[in-house]
PDB file of N, CA and C in Angstrom:
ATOM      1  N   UNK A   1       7.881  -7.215  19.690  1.00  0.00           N
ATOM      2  CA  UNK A   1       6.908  -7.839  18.810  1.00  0.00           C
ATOM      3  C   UNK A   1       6.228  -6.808  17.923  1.00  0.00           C
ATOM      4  N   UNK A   2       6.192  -5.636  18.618  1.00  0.00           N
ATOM      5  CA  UNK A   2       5.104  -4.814  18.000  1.00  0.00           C
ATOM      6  C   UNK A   2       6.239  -4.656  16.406  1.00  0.00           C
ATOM      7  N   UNK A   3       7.215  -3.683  16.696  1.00  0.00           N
ATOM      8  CA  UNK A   3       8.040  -3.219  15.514  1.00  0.00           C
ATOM      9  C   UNK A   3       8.441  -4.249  14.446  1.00  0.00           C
ATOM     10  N   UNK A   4       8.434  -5.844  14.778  1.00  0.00           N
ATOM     11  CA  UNK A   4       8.836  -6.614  13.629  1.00  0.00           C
ATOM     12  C   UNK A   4       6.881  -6.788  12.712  1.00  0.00           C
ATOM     13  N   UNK A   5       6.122  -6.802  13.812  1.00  0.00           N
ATOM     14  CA  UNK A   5       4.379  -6.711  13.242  1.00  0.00           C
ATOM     15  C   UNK A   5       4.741  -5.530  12.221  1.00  0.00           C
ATOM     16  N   UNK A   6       4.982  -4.375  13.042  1.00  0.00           N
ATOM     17  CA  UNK A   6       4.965  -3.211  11.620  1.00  0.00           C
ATOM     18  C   UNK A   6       5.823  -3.111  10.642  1.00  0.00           C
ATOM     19  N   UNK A   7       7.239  -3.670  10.819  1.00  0.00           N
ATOM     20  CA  UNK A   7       7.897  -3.984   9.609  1.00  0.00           C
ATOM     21  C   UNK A   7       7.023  -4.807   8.619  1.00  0.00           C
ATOM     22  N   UNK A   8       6.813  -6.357   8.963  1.00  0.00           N
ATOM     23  CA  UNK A   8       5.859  -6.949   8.598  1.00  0.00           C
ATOM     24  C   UNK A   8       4.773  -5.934   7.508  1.00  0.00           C
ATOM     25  N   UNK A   9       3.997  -5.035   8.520  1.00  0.00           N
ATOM     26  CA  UNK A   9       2.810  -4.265   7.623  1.00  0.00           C
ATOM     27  C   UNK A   9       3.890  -3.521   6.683  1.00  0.00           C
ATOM     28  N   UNK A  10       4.425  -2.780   6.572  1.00  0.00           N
ATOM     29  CA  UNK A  10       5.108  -1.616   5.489  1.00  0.00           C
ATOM     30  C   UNK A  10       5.333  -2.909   4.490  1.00  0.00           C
ATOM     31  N   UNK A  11       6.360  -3.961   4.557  1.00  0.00           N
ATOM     32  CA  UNK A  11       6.419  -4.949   3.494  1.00  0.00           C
ATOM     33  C   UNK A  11       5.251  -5.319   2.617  1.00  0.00           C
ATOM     34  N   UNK A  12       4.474  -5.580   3.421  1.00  0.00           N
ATOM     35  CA  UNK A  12       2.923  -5.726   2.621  1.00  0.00           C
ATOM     36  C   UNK A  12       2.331  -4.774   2.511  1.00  0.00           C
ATOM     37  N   UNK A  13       2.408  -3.210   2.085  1.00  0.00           N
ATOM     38  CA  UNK A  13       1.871  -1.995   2.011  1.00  0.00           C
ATOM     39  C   UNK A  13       2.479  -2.201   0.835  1.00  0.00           C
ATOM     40  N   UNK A  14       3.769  -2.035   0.408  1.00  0.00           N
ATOM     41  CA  UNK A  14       4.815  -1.959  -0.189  1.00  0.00           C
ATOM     42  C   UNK A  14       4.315  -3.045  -1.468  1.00  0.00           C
ATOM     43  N   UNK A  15       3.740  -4.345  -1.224  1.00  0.00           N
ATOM     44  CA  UNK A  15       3.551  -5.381  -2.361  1.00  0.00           C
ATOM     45  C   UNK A  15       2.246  -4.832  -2.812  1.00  0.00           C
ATOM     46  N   UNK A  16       1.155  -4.546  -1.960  1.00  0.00           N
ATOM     47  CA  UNK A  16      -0.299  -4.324  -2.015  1.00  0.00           C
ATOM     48  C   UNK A  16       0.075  -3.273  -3.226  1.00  0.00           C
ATOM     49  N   UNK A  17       0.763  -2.212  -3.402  1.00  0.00           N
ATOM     50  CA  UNK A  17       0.738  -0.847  -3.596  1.00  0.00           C
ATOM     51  C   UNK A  17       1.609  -1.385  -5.225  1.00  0.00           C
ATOM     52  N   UNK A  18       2.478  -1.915  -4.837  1.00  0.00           N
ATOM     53  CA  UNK A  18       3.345  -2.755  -6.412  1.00  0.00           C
ATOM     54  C   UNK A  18       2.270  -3.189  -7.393  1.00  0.00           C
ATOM     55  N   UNK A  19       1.146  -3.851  -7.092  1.00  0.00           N
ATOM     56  CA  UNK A  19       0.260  -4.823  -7.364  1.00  0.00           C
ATOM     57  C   UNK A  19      -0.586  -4.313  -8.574  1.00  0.00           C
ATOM     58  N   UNK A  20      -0.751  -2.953  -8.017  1.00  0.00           N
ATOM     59  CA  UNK A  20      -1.627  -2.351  -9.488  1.00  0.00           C
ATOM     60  C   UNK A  20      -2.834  -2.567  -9.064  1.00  0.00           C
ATOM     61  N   UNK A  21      -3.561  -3.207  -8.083  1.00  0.00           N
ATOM     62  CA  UNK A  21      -5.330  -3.593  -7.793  1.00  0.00           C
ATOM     63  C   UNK A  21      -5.360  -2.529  -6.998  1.00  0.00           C
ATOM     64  N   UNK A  22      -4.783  -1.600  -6.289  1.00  0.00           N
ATOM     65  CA  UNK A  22      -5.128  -0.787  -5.187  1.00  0.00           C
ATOM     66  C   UNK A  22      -5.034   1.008  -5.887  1.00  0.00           C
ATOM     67  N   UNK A  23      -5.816   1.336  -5.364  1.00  0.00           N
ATOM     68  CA  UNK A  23      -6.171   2.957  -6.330  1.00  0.00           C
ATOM     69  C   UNK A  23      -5.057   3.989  -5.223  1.00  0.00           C
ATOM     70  N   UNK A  24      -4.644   3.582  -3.937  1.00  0.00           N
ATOM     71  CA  UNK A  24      -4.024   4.433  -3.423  1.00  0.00           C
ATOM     72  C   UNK A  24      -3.806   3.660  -1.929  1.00  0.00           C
ATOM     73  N   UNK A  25      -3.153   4.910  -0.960  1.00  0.00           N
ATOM     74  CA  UNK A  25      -3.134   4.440   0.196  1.00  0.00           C
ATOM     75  C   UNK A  25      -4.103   4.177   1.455  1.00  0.00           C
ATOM     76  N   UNK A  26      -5.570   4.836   0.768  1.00  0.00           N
ATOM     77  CA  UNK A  26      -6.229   4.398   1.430  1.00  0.00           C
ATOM     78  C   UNK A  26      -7.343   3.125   1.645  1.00  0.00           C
ATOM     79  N   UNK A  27      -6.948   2.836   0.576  1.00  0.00           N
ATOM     80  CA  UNK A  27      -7.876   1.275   0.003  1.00  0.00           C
ATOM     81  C   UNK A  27      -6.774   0.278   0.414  1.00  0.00           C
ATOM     82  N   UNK A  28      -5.171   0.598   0.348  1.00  0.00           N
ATOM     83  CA  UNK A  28      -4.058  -0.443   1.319  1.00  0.00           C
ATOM     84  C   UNK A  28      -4.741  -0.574   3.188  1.00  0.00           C
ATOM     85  N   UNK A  29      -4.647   1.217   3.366  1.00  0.00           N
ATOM     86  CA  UNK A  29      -5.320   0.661   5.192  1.00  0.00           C
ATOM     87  C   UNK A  29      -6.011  -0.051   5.110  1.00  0.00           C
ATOM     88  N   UNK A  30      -7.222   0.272   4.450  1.00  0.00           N
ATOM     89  CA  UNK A  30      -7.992  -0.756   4.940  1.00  0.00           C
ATOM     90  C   UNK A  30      -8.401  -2.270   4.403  1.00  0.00           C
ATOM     91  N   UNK A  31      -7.506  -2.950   3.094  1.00  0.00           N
ATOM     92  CA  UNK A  31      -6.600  -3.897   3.375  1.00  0.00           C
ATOM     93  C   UNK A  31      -6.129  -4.475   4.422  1.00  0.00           C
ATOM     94  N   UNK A  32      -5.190  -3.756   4.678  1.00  0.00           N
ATOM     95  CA  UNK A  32      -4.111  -4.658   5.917  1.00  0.00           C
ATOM     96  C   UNK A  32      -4.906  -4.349   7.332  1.00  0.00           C
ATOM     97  N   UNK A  33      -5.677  -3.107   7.470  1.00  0.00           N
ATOM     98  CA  UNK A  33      -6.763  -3.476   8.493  1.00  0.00           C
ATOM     99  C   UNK A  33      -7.617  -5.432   8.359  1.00  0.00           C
ATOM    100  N   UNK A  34      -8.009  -5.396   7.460  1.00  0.00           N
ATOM    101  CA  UNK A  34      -8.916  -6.242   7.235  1.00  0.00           C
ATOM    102  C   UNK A  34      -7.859  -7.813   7.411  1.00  0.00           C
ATOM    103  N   UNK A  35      -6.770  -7.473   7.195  1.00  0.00           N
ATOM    104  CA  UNK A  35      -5.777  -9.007   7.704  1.00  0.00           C
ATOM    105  C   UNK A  35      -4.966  -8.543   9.093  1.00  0.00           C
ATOM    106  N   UNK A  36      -5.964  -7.761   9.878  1.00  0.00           N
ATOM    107  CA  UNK A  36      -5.625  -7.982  11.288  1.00  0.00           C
ATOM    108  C   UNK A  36      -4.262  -6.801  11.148  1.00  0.00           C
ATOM    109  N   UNK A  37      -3.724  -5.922  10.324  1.00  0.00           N
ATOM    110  CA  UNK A  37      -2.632  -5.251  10.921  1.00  0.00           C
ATOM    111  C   UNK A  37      -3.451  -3.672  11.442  1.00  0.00           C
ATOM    112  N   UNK A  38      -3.957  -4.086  12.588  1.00  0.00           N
ATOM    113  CA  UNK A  38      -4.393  -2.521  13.488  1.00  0.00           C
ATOM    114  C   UNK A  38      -3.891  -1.669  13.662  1.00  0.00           C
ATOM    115  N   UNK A  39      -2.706  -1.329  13.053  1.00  0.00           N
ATOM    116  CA  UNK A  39      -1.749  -0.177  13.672  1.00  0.00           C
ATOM    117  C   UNK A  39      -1.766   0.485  12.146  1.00  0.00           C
ATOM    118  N   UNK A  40      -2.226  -0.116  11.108  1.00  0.00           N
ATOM    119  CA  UNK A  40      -2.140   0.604   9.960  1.00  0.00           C
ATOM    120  C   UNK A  40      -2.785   1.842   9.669  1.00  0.00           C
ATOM    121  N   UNK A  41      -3.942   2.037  10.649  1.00  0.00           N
ATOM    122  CA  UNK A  41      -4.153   3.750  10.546  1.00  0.00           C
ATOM    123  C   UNK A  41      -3.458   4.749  11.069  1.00  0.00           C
ATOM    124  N   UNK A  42      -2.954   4.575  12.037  1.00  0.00           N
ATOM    125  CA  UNK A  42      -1.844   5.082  13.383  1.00  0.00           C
ATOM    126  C   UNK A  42      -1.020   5.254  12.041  1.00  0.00           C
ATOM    127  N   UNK A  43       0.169   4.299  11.255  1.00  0.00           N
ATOM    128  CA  UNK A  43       1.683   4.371  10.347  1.00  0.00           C
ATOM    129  C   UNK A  43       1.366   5.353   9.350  1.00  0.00           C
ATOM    130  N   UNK A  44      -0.030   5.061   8.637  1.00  0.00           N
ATOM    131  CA  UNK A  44      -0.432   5.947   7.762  1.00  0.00           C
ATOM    132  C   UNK A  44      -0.801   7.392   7.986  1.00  0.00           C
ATOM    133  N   UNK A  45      -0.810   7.697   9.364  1.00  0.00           N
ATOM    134  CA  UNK A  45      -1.210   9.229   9.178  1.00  0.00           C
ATOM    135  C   UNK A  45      -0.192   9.583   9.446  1.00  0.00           C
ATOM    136  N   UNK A  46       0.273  10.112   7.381  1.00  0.00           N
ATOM    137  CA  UNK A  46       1.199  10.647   7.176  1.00  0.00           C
ATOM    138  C   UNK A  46       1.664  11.164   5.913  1.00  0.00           C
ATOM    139  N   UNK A  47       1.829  12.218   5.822  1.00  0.00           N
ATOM    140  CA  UNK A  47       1.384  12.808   4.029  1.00  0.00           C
ATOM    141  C   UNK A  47       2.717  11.940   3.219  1.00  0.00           C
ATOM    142  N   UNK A  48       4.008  12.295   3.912  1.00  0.00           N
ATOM    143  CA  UNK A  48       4.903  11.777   2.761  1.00  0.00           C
ATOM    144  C   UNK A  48       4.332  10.117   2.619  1.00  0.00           C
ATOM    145  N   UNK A  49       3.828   9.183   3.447  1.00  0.00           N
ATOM    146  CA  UNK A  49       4.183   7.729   3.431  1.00  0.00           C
ATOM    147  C   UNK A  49       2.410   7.855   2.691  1.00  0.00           C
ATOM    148  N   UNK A  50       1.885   8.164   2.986  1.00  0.00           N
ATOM    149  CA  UNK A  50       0.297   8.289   1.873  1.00  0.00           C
ATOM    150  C   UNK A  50       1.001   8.797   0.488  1.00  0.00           C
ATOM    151  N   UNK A  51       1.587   9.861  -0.093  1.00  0.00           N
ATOM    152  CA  UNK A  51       2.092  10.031  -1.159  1.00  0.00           C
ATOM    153  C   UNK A  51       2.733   8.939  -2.147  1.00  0.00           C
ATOM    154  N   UNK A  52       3.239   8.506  -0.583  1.00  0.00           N
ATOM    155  CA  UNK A  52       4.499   7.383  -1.523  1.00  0.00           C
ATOM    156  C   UNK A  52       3.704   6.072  -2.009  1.00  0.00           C
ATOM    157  N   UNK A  53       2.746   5.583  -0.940  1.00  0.00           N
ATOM    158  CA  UNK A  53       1.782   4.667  -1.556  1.00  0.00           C
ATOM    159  C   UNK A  53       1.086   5.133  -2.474  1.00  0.00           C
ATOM    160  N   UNK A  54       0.675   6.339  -2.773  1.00  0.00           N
ATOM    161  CA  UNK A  54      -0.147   6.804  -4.225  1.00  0.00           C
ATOM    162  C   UNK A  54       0.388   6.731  -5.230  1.00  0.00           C
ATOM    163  N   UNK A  55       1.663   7.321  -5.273  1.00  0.00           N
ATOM    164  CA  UNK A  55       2.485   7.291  -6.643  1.00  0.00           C
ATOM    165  C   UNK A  55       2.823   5.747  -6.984  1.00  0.00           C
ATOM    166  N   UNK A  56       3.275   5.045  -5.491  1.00  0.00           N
ATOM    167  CA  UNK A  56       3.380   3.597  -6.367  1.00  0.00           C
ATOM    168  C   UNK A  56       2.331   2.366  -6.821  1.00  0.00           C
ATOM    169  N   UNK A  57       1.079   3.529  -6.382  1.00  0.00           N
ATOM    170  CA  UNK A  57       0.103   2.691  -6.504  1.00  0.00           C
ATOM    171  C   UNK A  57      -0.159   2.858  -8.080  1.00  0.00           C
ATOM    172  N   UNK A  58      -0.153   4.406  -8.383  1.00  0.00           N
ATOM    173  CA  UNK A  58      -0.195   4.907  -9.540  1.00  0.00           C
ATOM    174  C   UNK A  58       0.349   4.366 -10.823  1.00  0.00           C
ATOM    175  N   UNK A  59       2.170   4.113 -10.301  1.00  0.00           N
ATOM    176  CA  UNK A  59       2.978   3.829 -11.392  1.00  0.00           C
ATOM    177  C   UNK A  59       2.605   2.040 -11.854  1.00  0.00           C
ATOM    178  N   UNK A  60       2.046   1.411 -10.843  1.00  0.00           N
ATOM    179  CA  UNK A  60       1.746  -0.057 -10.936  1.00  0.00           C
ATOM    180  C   UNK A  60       0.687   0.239 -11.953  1.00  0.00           C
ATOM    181  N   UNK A  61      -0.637   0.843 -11.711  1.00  0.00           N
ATOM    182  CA  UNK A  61      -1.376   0.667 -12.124  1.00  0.00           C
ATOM    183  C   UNK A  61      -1.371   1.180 -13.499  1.00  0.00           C
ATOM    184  N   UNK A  62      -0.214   2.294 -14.198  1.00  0.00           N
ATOM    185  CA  UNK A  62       0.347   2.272 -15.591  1.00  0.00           C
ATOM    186  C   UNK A  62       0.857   1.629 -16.297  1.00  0.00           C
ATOM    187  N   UNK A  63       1.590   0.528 -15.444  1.00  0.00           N
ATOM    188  CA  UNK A  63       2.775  -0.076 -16.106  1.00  0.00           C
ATOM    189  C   UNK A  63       1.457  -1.562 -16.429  1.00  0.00           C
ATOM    190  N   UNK A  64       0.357  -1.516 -15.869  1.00  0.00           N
ATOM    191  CA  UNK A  64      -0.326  -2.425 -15.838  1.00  0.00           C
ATOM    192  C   UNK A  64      -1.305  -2.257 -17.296  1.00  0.00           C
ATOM    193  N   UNK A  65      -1.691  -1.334 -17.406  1.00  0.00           N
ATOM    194  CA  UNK A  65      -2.612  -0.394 -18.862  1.00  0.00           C
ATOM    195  C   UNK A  65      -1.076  -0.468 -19.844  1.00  0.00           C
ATOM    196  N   UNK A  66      -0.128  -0.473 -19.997  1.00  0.00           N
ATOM    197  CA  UNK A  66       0.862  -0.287 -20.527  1.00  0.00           C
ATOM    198  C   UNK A  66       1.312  -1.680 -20.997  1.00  0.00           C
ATOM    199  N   UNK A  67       1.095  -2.739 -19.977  1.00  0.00           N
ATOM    200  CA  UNK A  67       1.380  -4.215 -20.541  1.00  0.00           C
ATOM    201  C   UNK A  67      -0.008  -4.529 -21.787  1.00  0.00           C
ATOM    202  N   UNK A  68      -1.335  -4.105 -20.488  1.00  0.00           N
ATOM    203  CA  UNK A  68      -2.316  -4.802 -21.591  1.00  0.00           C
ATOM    204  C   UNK A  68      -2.358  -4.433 -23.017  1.00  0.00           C
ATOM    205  N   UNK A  69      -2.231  -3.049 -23.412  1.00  0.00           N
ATOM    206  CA  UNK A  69      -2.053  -2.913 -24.639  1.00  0.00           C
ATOM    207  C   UNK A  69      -1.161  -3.322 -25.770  1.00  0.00           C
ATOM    208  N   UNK A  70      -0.379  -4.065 -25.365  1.00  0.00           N
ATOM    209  CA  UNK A  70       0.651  -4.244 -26.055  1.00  0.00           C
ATOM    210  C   UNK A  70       0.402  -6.148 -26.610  1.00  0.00           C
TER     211      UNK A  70
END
């Protein structure tokens, strides 16, 4: 149960982080904290998987300034 729960969380790390509303990986923890996924501080301490939510938090949130102007 536990490992399909944390698949579960990375999928929704993964959309949260697509979304463009989230500034990085630490405004996702505590997100998916807040819809009950508890293990999300435990997955996250971790530089590459914090990186990877930053940059795609990043590139969302360009491609998002990049639509509005247009």
């Amino acid at each position: 149960m536990s490992r399909e729960r944390d698949v579960l969380m990375w999928r929704e790390a993964g959309k949260l982080a697509s979304s463009g509303d989230y500034e990085g990986w630490l405004a996702i923890e505590s997100e998916l904290r807040s819809r009950g996924f508890s293990r999300a501080k435990l997955l996250f301490d971790n530089d590459r998987v914090r990186k990877k939510l930053d940059d795609v938090c990043k590139r969302a949130q360009q491609q998002r300034a990049d639509a509005n102007r247009t």
